[in-house]
N, C-alpha and C. Protein backbone atom coordinates (compact mmCIF):
# COMPACT_ATOMS: atom_id res chain seq x y z
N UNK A 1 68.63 -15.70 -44.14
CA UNK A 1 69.37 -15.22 -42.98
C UNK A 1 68.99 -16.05 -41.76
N UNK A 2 70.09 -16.44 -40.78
CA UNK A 2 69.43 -17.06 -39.87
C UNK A 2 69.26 -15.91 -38.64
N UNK A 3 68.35 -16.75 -37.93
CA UNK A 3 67.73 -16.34 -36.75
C UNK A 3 68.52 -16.22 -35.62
N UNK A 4 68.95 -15.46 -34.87
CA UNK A 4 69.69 -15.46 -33.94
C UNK A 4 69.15 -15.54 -32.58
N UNK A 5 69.32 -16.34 -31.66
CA UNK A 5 68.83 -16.20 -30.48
C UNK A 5 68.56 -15.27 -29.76
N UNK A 6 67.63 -14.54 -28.74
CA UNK A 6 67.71 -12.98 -28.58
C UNK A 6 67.87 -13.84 -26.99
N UNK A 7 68.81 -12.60 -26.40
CA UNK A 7 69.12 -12.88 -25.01
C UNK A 7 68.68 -11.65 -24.04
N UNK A 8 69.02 -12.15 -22.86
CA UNK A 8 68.17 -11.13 -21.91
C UNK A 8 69.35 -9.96 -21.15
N UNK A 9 68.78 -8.39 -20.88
CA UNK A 9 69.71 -7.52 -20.25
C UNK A 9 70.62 -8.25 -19.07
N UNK A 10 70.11 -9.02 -18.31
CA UNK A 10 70.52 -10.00 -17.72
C UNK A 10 71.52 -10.64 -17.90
N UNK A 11 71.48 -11.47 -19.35
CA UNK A 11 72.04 -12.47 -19.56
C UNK A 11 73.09 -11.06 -20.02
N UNK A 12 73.42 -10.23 -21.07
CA UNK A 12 74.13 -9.56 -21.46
C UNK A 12 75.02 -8.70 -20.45
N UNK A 13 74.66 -8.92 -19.26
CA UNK A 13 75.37 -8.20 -18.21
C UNK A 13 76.36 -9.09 -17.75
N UNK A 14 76.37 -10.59 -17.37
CA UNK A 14 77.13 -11.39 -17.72
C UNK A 14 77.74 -11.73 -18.53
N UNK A 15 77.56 -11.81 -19.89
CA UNK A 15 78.42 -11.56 -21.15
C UNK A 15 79.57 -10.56 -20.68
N UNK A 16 79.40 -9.18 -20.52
CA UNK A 16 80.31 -7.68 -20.06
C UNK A 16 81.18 -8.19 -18.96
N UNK A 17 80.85 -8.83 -17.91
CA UNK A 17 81.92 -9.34 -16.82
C UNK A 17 82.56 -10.36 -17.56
N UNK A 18 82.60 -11.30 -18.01
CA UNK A 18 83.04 -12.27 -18.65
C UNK A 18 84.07 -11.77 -19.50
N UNK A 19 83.46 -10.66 -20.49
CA UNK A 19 84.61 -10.02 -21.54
C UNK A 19 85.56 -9.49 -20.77
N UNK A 20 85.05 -8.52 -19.64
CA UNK A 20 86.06 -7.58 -18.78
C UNK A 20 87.08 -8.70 -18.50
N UNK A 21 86.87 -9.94 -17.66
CA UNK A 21 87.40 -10.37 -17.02
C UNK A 21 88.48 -10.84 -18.03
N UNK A 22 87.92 -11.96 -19.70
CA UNK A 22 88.92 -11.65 -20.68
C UNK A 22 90.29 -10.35 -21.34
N UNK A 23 89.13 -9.57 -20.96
CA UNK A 23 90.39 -7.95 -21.17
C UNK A 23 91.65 -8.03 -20.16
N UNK A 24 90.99 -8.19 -19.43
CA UNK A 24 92.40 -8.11 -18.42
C UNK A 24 93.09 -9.40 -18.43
N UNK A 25 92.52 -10.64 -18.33
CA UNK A 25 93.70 -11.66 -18.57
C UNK A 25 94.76 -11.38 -20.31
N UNK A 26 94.02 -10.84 -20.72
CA UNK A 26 94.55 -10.42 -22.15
C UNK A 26 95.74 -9.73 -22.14
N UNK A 27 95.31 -8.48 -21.55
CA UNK A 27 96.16 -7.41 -21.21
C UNK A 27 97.38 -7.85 -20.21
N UNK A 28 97.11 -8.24 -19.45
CA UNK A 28 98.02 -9.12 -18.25
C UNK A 28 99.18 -9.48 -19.15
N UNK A 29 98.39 -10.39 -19.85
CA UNK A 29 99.63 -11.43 -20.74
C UNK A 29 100.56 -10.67 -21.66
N UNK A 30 99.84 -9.51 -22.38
CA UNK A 30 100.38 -8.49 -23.23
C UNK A 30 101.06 -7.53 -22.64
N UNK A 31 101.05 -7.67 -21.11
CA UNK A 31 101.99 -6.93 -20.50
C UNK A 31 101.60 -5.37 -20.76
N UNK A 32 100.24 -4.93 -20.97
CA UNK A 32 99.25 -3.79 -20.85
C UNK A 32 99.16 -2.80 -19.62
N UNK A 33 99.83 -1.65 -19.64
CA UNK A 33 99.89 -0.76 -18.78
C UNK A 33 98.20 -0.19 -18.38
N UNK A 34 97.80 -0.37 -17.40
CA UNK A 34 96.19 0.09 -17.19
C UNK A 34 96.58 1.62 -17.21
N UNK A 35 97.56 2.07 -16.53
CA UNK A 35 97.91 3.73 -16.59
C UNK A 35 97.67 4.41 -18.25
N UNK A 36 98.37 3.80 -18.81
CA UNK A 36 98.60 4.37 -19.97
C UNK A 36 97.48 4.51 -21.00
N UNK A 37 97.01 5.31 -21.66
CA UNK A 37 96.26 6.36 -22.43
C UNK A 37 95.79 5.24 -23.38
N UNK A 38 97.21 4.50 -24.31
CA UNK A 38 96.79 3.64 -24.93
C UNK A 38 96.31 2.67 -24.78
N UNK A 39 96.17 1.91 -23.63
CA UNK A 39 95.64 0.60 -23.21
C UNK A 39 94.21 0.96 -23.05
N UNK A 40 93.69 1.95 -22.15
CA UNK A 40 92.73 2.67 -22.41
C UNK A 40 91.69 2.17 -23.60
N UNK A 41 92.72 3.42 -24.97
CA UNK A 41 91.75 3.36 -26.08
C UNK A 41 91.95 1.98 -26.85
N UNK A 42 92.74 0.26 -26.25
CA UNK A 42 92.51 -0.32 -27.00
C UNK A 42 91.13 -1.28 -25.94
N UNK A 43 91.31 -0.88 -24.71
CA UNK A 43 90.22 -1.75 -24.11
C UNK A 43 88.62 -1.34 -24.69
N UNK A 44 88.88 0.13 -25.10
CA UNK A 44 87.46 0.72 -25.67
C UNK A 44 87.54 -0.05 -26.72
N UNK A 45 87.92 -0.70 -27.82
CA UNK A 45 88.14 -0.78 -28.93
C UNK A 45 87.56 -2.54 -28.80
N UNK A 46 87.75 -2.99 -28.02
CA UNK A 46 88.09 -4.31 -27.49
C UNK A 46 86.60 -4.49 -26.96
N UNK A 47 85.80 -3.62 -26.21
CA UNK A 47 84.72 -3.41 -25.54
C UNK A 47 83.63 -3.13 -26.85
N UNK A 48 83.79 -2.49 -27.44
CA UNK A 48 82.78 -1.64 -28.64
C UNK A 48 82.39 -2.94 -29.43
N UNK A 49 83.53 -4.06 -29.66
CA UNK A 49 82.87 -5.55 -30.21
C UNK A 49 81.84 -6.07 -29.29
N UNK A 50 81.88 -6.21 -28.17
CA UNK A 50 80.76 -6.30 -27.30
C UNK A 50 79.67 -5.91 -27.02
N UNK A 51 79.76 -4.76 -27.36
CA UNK A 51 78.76 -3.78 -27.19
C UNK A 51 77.40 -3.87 -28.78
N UNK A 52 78.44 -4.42 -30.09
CA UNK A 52 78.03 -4.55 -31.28
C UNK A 52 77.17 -6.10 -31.14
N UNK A 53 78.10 -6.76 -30.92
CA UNK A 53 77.40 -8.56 -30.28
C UNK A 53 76.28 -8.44 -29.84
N UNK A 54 76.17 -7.51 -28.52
CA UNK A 54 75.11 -7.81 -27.28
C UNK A 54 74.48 -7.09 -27.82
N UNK A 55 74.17 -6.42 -28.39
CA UNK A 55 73.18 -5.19 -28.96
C UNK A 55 72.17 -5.74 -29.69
N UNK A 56 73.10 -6.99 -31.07
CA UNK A 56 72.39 -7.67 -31.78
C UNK A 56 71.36 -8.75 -31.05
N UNK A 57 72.14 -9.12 -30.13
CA UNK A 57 71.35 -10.34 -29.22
C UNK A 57 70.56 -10.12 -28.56
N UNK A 58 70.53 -8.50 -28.14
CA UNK A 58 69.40 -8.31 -27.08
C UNK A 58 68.02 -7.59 -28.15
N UNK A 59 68.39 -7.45 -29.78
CA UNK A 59 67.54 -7.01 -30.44
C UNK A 59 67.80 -5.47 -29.96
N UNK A 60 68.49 -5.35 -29.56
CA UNK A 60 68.51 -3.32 -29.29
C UNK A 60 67.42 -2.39 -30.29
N UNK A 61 67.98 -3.17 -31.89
CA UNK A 61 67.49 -1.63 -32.73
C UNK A 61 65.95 -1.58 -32.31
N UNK A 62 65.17 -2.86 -32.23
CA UNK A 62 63.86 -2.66 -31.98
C UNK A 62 63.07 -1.94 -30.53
N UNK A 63 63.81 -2.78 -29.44
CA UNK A 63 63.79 -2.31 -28.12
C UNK A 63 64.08 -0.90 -27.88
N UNK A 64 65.59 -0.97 -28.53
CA UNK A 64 65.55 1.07 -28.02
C UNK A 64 66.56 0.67 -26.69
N UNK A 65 66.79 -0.19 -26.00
CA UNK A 65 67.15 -0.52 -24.59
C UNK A 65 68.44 -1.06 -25.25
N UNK A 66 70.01 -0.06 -24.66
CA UNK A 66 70.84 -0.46 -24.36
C UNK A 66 71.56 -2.13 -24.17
N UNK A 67 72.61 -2.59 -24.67
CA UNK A 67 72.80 -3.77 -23.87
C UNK A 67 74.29 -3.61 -22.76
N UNK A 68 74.36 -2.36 -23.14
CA UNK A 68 75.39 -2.19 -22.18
C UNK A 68 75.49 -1.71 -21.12
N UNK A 69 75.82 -1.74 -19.71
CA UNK A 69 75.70 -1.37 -18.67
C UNK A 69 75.98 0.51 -18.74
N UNK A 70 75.65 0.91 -18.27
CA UNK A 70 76.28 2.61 -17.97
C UNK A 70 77.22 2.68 -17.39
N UNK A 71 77.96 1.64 -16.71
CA UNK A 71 79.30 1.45 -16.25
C UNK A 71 80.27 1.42 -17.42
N UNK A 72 80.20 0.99 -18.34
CA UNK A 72 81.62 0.26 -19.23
C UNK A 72 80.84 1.40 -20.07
N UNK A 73 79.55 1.85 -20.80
CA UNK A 73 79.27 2.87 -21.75
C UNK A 73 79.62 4.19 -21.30
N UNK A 74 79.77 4.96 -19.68
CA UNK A 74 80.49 6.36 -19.87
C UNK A 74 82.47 5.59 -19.95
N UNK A 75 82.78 4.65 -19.35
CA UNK A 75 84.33 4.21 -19.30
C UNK A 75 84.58 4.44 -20.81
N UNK A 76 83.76 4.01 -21.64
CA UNK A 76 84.30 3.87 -23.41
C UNK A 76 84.26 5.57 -23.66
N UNK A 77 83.32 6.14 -23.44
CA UNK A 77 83.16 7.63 -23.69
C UNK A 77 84.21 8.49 -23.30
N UNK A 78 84.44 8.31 -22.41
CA UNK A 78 85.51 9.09 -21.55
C UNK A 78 86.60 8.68 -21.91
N UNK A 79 87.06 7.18 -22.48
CA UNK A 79 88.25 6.35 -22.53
C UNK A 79 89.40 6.33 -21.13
N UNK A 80 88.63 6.04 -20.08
CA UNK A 80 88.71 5.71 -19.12
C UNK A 80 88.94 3.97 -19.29
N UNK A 81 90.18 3.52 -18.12
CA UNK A 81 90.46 2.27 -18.12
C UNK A 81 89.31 1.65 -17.18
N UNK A 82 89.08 0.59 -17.71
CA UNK A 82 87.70 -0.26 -16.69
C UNK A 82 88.03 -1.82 -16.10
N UNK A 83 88.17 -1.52 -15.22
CA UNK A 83 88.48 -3.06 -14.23
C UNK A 83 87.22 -3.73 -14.22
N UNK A 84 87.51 -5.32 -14.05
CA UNK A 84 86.25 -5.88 -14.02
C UNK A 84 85.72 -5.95 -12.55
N UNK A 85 84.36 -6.03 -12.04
CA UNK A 85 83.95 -5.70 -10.82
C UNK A 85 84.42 -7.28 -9.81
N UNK A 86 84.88 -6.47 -8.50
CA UNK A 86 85.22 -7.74 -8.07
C UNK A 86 84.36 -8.49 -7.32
């Protein structure tokens, strides 16, 4: 198995703006209603790969420490739409 680079809460907080900022050029193009319920549960859906990535990279299972901000982790919970910060 190879070794994966482990990255920092830091660095993974940048990763999350970066994706956000992808979601919405995404959505933009797909012509994605932010109102609507479903855009919502596909940005959670869209986010939760991120959350699986950065988790691995930051070594989570060992740490115990989150790689996701508490911003975008209650937005996925709630399925609340999440803008990227400006």
């Amino acid at each position: 198995m190879t070794k994966l680079p482990t990255i920092t809460i830091d660095q993974a907080r940048e990763i999350e703006d970066l994706v956000l900022a992808a979601w919405e050029e995404r959505a933009k193009t797909l012509g994605y209603n932010p109102k609507h319920k479903s855009t919502a549960k596909l940005q959670a859906e869209f986010l939760l790969g991120m959350v699986a990535t950065t988790d691995i990279l930051t070594n989570a299972a060992t740490t115990k420490e989150s790689s996701v901000s508490p911003r975008v982790y209650f937005s996925i919970i709630r399925g609340e739409y999440l803008r990227k910060k400006e």
